[in-house]
Protein backbone atom coordinates (compact mmCIF):
# COMPACT_ATOMS: atom_id res chain seq x y z
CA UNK A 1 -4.40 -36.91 -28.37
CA UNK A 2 -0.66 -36.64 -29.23
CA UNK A 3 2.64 -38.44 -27.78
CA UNK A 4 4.78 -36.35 -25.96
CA UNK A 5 7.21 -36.48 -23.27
CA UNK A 6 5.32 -34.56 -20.03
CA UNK A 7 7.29 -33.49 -16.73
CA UNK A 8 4.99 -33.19 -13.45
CA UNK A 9 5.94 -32.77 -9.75
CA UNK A 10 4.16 -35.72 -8.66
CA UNK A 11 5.75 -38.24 -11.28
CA UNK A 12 9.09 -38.90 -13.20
CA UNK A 13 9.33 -38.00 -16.85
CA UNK A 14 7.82 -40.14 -18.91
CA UNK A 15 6.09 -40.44 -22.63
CA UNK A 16 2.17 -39.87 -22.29
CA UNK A 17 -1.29 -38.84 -24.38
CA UNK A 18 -1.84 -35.49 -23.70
CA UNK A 19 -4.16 -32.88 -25.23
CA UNK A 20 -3.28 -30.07 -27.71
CA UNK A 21 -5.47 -27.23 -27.61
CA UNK A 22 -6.28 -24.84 -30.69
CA UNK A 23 -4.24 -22.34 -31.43
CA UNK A 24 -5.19 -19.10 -30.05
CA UNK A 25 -4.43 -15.31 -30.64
CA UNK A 26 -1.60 -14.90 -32.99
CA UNK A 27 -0.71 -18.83 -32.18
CA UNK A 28 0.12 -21.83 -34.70
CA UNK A 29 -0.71 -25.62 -34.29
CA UNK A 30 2.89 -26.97 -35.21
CA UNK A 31 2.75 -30.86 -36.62
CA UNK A 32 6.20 -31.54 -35.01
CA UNK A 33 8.68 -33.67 -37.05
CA UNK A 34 11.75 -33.12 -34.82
CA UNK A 35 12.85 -31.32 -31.48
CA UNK A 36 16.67 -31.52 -29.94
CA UNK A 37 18.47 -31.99 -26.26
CA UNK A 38 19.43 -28.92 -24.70
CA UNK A 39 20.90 -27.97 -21.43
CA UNK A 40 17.60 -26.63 -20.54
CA UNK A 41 15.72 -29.50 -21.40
CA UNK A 42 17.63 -31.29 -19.06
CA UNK A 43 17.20 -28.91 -16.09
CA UNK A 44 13.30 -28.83 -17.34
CA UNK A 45 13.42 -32.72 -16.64
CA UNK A 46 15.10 -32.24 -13.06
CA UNK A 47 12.20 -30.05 -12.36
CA UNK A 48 14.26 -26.98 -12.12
CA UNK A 49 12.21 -23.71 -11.15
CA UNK A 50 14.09 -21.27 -13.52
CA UNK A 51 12.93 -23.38 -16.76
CA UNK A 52 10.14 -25.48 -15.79
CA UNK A 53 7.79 -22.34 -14.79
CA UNK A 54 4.06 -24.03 -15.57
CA UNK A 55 3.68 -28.01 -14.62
CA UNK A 56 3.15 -30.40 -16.25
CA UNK A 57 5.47 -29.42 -18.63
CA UNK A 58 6.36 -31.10 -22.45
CA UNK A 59 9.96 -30.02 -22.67
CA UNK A 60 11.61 -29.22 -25.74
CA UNK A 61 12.59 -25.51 -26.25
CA UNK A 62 13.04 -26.46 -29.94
CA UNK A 63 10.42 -27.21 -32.71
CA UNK A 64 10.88 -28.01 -36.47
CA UNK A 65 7.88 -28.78 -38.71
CA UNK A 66 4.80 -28.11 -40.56
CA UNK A 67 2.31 -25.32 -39.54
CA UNK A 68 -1.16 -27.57 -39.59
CA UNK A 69 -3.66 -24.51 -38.78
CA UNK A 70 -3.36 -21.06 -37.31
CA UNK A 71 -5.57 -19.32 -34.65
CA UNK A 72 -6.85 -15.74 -35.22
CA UNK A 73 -5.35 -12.71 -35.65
CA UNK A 74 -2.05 -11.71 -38.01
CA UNK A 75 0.87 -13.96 -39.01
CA UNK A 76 3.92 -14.23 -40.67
CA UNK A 77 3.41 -18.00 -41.68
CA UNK A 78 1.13 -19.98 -43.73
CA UNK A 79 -0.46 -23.53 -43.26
CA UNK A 80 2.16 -25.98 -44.98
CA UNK A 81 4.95 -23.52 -44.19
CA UNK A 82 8.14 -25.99 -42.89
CA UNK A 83 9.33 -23.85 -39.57
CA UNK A 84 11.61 -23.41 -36.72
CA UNK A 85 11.09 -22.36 -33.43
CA UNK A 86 13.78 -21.64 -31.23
CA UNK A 87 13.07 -20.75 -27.24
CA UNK A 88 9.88 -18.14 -26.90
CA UNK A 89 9.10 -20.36 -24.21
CA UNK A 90 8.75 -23.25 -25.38
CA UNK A 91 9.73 -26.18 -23.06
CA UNK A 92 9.42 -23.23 -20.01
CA UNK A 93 6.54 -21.41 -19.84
CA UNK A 94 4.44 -23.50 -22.37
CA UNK A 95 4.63 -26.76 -24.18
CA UNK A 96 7.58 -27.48 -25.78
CA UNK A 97 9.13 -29.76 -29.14
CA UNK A 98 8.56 -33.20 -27.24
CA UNK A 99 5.27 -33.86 -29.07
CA UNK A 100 3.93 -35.01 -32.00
CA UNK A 101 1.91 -31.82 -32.00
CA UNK A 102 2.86 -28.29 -30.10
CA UNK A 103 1.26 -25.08 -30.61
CA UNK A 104 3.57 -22.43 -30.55
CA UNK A 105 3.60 -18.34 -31.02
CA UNK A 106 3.27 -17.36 -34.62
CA UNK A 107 5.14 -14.47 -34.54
CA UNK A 108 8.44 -16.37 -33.26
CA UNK A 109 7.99 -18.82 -36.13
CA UNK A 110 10.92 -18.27 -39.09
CA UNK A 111 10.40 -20.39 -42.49
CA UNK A 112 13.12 -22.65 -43.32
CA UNK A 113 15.05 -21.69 -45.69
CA UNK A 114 15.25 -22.84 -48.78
CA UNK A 115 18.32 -26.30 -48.46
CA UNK A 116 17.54 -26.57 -44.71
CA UNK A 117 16.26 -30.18 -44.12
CA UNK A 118 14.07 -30.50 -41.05
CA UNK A 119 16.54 -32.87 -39.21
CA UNK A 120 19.26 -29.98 -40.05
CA UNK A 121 17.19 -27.47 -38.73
CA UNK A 122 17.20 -30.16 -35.49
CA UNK A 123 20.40 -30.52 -35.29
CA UNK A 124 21.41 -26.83 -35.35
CA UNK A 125 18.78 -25.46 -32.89
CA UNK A 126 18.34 -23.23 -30.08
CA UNK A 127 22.13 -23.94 -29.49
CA UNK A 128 23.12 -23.25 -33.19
CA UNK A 129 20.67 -20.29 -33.35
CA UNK A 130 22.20 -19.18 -30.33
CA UNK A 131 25.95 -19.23 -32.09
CA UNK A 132 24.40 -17.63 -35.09
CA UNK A 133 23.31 -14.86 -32.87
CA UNK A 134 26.63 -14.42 -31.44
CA UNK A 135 28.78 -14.50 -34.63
CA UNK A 136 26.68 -11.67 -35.64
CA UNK A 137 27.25 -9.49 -32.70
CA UNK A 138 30.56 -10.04 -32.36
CA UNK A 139 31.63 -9.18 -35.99
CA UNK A 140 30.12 -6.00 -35.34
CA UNK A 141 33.24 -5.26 -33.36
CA UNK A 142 35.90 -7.77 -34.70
CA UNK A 143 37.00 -8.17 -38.42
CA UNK A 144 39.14 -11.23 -38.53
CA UNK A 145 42.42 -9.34 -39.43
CA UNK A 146 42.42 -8.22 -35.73
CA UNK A 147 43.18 -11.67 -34.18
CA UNK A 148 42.53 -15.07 -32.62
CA UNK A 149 39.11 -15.35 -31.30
CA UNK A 150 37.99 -17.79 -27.99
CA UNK A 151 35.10 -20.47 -28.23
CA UNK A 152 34.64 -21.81 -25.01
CA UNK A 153 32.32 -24.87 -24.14
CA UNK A 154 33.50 -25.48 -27.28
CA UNK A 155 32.34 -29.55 -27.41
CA UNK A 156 28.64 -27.97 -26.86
CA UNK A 157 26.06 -27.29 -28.85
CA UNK A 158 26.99 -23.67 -29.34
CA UNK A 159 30.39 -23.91 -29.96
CA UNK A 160 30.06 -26.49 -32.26
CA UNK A 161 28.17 -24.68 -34.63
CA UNK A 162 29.95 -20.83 -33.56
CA UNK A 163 33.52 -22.42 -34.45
CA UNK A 164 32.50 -23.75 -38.17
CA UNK A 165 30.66 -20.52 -38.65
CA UNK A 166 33.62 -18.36 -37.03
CA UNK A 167 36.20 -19.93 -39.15
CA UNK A 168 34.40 -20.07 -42.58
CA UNK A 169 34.68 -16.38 -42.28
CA UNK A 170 38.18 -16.47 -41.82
CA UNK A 171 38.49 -16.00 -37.99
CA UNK A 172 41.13 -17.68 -36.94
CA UNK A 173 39.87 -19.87 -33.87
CA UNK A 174 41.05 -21.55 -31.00
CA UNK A 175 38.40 -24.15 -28.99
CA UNK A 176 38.61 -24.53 -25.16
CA UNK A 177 37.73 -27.64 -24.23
CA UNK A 178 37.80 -29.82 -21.14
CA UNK A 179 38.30 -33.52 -23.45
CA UNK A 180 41.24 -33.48 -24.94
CA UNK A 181 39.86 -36.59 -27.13
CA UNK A 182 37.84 -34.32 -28.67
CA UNK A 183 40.81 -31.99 -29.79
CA UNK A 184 40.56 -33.67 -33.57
CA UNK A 185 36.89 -33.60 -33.76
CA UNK A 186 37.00 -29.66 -32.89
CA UNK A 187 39.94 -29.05 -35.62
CA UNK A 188 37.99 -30.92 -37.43
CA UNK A 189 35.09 -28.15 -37.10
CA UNK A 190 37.29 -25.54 -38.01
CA UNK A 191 39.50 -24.66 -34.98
CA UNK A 192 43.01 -23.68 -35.71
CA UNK A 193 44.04 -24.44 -31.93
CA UNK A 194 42.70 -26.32 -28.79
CA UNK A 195 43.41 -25.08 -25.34
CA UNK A 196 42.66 -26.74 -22.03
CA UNK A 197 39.40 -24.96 -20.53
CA UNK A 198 41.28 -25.69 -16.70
CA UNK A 199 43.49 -22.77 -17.67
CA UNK A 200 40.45 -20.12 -17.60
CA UNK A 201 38.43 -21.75 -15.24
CA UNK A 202 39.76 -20.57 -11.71
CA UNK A 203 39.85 -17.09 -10.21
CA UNK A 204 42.51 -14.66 -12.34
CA UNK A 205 43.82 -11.14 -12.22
CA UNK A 206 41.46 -8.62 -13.04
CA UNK A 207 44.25 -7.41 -16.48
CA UNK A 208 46.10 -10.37 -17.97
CA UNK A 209 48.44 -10.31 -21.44
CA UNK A 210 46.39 -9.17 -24.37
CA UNK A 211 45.36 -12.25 -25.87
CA UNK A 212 42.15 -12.64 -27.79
CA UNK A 213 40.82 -10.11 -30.07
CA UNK A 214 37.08 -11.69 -29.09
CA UNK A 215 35.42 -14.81 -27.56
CA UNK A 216 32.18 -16.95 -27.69
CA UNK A 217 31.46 -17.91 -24.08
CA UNK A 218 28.46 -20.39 -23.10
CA UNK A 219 30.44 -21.10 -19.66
CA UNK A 220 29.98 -17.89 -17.26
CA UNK A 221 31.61 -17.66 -14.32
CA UNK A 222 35.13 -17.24 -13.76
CA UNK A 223 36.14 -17.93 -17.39
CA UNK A 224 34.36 -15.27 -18.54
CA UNK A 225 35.80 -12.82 -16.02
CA UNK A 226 39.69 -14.00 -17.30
CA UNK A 227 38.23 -13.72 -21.02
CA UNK A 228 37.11 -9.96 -20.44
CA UNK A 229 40.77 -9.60 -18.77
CA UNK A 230 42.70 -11.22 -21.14
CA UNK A 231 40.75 -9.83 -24.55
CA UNK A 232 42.52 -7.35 -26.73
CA UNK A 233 42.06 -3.32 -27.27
CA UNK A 234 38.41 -2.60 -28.35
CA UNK A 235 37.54 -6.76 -28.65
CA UNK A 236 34.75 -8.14 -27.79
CA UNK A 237 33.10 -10.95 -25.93
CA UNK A 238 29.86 -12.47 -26.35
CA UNK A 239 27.96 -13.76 -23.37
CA UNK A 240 25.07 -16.50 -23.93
CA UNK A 241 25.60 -19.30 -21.09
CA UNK A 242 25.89 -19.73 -17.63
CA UNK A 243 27.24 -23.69 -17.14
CA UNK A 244 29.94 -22.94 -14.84
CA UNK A 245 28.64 -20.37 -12.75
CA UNK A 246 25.74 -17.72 -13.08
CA UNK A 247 27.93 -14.87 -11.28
CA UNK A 248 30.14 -12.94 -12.87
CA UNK A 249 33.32 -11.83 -10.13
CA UNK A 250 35.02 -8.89 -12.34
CA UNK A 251 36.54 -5.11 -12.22
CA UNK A 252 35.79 -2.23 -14.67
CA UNK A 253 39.55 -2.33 -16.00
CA UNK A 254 39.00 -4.21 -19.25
CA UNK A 255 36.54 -1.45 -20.06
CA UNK A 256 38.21 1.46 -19.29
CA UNK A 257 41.68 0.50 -19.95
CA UNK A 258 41.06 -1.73 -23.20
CA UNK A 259 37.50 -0.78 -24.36
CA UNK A 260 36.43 -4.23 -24.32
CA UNK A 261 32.72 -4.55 -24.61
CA UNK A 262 30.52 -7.45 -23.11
CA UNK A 263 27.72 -8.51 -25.81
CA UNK A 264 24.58 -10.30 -24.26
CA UNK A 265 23.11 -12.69 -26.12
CA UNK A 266 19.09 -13.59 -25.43
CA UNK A 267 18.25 -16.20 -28.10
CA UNK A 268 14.63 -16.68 -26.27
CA UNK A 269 13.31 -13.22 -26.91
CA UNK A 270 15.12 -12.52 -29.89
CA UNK A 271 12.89 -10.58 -32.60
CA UNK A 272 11.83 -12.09 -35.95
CA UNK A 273 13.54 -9.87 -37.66
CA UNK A 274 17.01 -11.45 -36.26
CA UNK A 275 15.81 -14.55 -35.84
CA UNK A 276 15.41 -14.58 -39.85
CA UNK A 277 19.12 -12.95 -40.23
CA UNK A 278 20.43 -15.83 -38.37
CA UNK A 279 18.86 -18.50 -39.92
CA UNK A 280 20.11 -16.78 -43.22
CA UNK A 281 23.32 -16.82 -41.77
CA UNK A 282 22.92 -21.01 -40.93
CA UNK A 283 21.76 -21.59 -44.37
CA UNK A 284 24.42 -19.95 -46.13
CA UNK A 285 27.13 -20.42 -44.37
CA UNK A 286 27.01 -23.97 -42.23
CA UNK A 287 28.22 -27.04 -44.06
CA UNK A 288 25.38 -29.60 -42.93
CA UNK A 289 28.10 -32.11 -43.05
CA UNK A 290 30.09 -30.76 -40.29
CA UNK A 291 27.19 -30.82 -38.18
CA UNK A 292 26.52 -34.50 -39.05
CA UNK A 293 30.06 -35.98 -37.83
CA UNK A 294 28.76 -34.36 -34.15
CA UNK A 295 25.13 -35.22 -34.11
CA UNK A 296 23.18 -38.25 -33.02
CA UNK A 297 19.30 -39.20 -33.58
CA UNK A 298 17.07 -40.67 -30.74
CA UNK A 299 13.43 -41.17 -29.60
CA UNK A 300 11.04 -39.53 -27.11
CA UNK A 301 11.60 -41.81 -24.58
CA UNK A 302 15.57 -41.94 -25.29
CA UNK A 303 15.66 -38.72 -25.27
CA UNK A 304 14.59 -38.12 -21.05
CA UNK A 305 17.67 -40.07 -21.08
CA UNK A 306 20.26 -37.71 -22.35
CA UNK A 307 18.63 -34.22 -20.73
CA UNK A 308 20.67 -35.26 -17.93
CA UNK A 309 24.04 -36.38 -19.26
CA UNK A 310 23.57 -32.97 -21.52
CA UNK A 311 23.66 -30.66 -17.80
CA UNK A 312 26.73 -32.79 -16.74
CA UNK A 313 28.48 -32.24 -19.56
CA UNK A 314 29.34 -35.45 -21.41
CA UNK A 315 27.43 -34.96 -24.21
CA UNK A 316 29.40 -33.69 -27.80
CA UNK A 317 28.11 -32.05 -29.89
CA UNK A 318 24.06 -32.24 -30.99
CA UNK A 319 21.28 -35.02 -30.05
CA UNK A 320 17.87 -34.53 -32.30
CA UNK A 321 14.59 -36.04 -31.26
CA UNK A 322 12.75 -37.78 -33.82
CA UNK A 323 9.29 -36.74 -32.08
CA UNK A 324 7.79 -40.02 -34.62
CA UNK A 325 9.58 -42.87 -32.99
């Protein structure tokens, strides 16, 4: 039997025994050591249909730890290996971090590298991984000599890891955010300038002055639309979030007129093969220390707590679940 945090329709969240199968077919029994507090761990605690797809449910869409045995078949990963797992369904369609024990799909498994402490690994997670993802795509199109770039949702989870990482390669950056007490904190993280998020968040004209040369956006919605309008010839914007509104109310123009291109960014199905790059890219280029000024511990139990003040929004920066306490 092993601790973990279990969602059901017919009771409130709560920390219960539950049983962990074998792994299976190209699966890995994971000895969990930490998990972290996403926004879709919170809607997976509300019950919400588009992330809790099998009940019960042990959220957690994050899992660092120690492979403990692997079911048959081929893998990339070795019993004893330290590993991260970041989305692959976890904490949706199966079992997720908030366990003692979780078995998860081999071949999504990367091996931390070398440096990268399990509670770092925690701390960074799916929303780290996720700004990892998106630094990569967008240099692709934008070298930093071309201009300021946009984080949005910038007291997050991604854009407190995408600003560090954006500025460390000389980007200069500029963090929407809708707490100004947290303007210090985010220049702290690297951000050059803080803008209030009110000023993108309503309805704008479909061109607007020439203003970013690219943008991280976890937000959706209408702020997306006035980024794509308001982003630079041949920029680029990054698209990995949806907390202000799943549709996207837009016109052609920045394409066709500015050759702006819209990157999507799908950290849950993301191949190994990228999932290592941005790991590599964590590991060489985060400061663990910035991370640590925005990042709090807490337990199982605590942690059913947070899920929902992490989907309202008054949560900075990174919570980690110590799956032992």
């Amino acid at each position: 039997m092993t601790r973990a945090v279990l969602v059901s329709s017919s009771t409130a969240p709560a920390v219960a025994s539950i049983d962990v199968p074998d792994p299976g077919e190209g699966e890995a029994l994971v000895d969990v050591a930490y998990s972290s507090v996403n926004y879709k761990d919170g809607l997976a605690l509300a019950r919400d249909p588009g992330v809790a797809r099998t009940d019960p449910l042990v959220p957690g869409i994050d899992v660092v730890g120690t492979v403990a045995a692997l079911g048959p078949g081929v893998h990339d990963v070795r019993i004893g290996d330290r590993v991260v797992l970041n989305g692959a369904g976890a904490g949706e369609s199966r079992h997720g971090g908030w366990a003692e024990r979780a078995v998860a799909p081999s071949g999504s498994l990367v091996v931390l590298p070398d440096g990268v402490s399990e509670d770092f690994a925690a701390a960074i997670g799916t929303a780290g991984f996720t700004a990892a993802l998106s630094v990569l795509a967008l240099a692709r199109f934008v070298d930093p000599t071309d201009g300021p770039v946009l984080v949005t949702g910038s007291s997050g989870g991604v854009g407190s890891v995408a600003i560090p990482l954006l500025a460390g390669r000389g980007y200069r950056v500029t963090a929407s955010t809708g707490r100004p007490a947290n303007a210090d904190a985010l220049r702290t993280l690297g951000a050059s300038d803080v803008v209030d998020r009110a000023a993108l968040a309503d309805r704008g004209r479909p061109m607007q002055k020439a203003t970013w040369a690219g943008a991280v956006d976890s937000v959706g919605g209408a702020t997306l639309a006035n980024l794509l309008a308001s982003t630079r010839w041949g920029g680029a914007v990054t698209a990995c979030g949806l907390a202000q509104d799943v549709e996207l109310h837009t016109t052609v123009l920045p394409f066709i007129l500015r050759g702006v291109s819209l990157l999507g960014i799908n950290s849950v199905d993301a191949p190994l093969d990228l999932r290592r790059r941005a790991w590599d890219l964590l590991a060489e280029e985060l400061d663990p220390a910035l991370l640590a000024g925005v990042t709090r511990t807490v337990s199982l139990s605590e942690a059913i707590a947070v899920g929902p003040e992490v989907v309202a929004g008054r949560v900075h920066g990174r919570t980690i679940v110590d799956v032992r306490r």
